[in-house]
N, C-alpha and C. Protein backbone atom coordinates (compact mmCIF):
# COMPACT_ATOMS: atom_id res chain seq x y z
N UNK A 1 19.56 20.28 -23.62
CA UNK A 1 18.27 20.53 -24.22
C UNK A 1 17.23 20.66 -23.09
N UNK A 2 16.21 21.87 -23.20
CA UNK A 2 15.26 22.09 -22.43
C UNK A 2 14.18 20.99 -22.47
N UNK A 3 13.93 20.49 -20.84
CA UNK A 3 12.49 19.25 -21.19
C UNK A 3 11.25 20.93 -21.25
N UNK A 4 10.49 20.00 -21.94
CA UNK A 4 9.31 20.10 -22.68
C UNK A 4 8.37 20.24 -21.35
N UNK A 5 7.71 21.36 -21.50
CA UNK A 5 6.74 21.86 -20.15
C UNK A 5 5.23 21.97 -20.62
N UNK A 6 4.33 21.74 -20.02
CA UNK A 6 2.60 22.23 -20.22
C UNK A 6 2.44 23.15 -18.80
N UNK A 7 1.47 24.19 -19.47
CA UNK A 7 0.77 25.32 -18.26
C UNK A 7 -0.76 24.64 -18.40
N UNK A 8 -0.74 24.12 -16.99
CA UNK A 8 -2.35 24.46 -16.88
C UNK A 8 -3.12 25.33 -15.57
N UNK A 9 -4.31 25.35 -16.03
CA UNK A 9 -4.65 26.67 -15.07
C UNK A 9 -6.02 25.72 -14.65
N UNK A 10 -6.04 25.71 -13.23
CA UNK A 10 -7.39 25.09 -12.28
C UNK A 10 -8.77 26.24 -13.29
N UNK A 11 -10.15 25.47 -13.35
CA UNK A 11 -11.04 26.08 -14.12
C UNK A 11 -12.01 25.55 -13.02
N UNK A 12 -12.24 24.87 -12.49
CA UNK A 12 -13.35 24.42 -11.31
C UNK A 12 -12.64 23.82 -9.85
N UNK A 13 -14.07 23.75 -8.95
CA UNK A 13 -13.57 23.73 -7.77
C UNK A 13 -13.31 22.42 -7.16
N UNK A 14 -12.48 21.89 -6.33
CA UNK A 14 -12.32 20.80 -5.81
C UNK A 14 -13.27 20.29 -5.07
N UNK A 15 -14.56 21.26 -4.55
CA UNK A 15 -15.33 21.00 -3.57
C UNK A 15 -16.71 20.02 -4.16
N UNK A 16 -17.04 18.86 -3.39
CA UNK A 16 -18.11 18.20 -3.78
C UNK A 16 -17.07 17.04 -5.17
N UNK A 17 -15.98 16.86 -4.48
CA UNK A 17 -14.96 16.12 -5.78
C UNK A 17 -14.80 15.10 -4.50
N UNK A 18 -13.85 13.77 -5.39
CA UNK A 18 -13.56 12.88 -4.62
C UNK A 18 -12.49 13.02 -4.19
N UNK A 19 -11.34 11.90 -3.01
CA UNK A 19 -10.46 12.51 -2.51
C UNK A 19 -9.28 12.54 -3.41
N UNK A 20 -9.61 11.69 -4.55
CA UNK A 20 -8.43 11.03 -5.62
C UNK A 20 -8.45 12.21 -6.01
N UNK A 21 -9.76 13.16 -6.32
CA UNK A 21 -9.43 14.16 -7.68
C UNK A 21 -8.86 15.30 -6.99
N UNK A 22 -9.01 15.52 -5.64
CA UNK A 22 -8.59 16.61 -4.84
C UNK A 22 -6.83 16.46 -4.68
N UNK A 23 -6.13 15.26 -4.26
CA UNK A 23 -5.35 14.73 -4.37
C UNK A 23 -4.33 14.83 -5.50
N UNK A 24 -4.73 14.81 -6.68
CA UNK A 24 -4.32 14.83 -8.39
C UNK A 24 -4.44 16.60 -8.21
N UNK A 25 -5.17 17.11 -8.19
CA UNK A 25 -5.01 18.47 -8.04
C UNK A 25 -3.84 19.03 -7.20
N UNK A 26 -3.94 18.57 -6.01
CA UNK A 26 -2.52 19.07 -5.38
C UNK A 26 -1.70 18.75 -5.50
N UNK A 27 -1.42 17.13 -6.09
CA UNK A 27 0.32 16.56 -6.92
C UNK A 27 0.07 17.88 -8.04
N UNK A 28 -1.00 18.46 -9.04
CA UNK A 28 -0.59 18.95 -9.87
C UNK A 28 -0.09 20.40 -9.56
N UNK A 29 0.05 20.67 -8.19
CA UNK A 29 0.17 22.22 -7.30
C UNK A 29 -0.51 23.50 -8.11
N UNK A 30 -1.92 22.65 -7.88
CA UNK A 30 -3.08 23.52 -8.33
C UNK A 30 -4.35 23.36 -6.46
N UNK A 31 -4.85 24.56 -5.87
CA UNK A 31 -5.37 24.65 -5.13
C UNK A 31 -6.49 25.55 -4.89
N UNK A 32 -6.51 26.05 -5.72
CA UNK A 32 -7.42 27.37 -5.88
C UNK A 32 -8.13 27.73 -7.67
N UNK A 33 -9.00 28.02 -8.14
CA UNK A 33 -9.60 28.53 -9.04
C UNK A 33 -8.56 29.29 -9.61
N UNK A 34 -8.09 29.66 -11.06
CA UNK A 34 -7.65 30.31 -11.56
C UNK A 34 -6.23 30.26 -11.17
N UNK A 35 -5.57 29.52 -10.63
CA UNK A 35 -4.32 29.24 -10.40
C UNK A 35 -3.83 28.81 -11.64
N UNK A 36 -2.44 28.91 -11.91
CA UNK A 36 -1.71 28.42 -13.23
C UNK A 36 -0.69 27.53 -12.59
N UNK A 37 -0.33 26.52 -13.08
CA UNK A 37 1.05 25.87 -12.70
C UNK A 37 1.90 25.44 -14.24
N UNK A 38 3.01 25.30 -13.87
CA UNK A 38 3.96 24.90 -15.35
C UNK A 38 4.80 23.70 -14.87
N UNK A 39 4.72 22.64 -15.52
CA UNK A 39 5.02 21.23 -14.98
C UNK A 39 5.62 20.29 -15.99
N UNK A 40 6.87 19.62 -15.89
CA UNK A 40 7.52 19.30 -16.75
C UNK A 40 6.33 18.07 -17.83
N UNK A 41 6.15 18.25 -19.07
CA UNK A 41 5.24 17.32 -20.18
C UNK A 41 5.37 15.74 -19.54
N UNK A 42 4.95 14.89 -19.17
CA UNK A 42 5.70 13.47 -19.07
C UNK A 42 4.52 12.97 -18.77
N UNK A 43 4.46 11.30 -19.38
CA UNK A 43 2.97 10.49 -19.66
C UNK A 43 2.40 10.55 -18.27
N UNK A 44 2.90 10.77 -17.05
CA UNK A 44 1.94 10.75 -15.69
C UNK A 44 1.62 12.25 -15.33
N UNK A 45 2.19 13.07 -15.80
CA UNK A 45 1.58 14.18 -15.65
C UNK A 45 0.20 14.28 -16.51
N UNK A 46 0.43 13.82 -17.81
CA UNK A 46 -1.01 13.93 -18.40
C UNK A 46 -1.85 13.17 -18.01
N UNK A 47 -1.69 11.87 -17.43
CA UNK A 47 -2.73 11.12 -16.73
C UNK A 47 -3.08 11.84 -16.06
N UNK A 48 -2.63 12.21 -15.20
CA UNK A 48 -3.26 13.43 -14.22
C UNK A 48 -4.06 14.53 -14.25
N UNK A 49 -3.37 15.15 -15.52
CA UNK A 49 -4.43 16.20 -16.51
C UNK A 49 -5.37 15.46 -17.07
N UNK A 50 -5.62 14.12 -17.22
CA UNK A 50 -6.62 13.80 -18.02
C UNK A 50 -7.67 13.06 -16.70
N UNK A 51 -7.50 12.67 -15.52
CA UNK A 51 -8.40 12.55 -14.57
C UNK A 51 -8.70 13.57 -14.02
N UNK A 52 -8.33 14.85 -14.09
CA UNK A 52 -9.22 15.47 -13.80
C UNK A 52 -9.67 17.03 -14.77
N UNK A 53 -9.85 16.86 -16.14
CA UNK A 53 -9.82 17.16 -17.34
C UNK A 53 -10.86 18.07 -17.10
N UNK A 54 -12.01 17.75 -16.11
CA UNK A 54 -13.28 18.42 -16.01
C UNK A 54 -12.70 19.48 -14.76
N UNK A 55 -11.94 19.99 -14.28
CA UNK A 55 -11.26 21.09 -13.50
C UNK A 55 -10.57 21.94 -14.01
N UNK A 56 -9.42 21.48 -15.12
CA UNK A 56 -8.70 22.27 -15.77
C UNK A 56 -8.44 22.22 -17.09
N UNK A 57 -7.66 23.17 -17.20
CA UNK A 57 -7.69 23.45 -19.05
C UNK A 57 -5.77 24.02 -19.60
N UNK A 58 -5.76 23.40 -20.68
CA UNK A 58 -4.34 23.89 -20.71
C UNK A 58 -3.72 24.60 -21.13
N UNK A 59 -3.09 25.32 -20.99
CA UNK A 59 -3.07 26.66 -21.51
C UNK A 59 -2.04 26.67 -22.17
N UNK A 60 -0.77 26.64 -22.17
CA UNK A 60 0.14 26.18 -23.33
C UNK A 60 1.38 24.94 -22.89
């Protein structure tokens, strides 16, 4: 059985952020504006999506 994936796509910039949120951005191998990544669903990945919630958005 296939694990269960979320796409999210970077929506703001890392710059003028702290080093945690810059950090959470690149565990999420997001680096750039408008970047997409696809990352297996699992409760620390969404922590992650959810600290830095105000950068990105999820797309499916």
């Amino acid at each position: 059985m296939a694990a269960k994936t979320v796409t999210i796509r970077q929506t703001g910039s890392p710059i003028r952020r702290t080093s945690d949120q810059r950090a959470t951005l690149a565990g999420l191998k997001l680096n750039r504006i408008g970047r997409t990544a696809t990352l297996e669903d699992t409760p620390s990945i969404r922590g992650m999506i959810a600290k830095v919630a105000h950068l990105v958005e999820v797309v499916g």
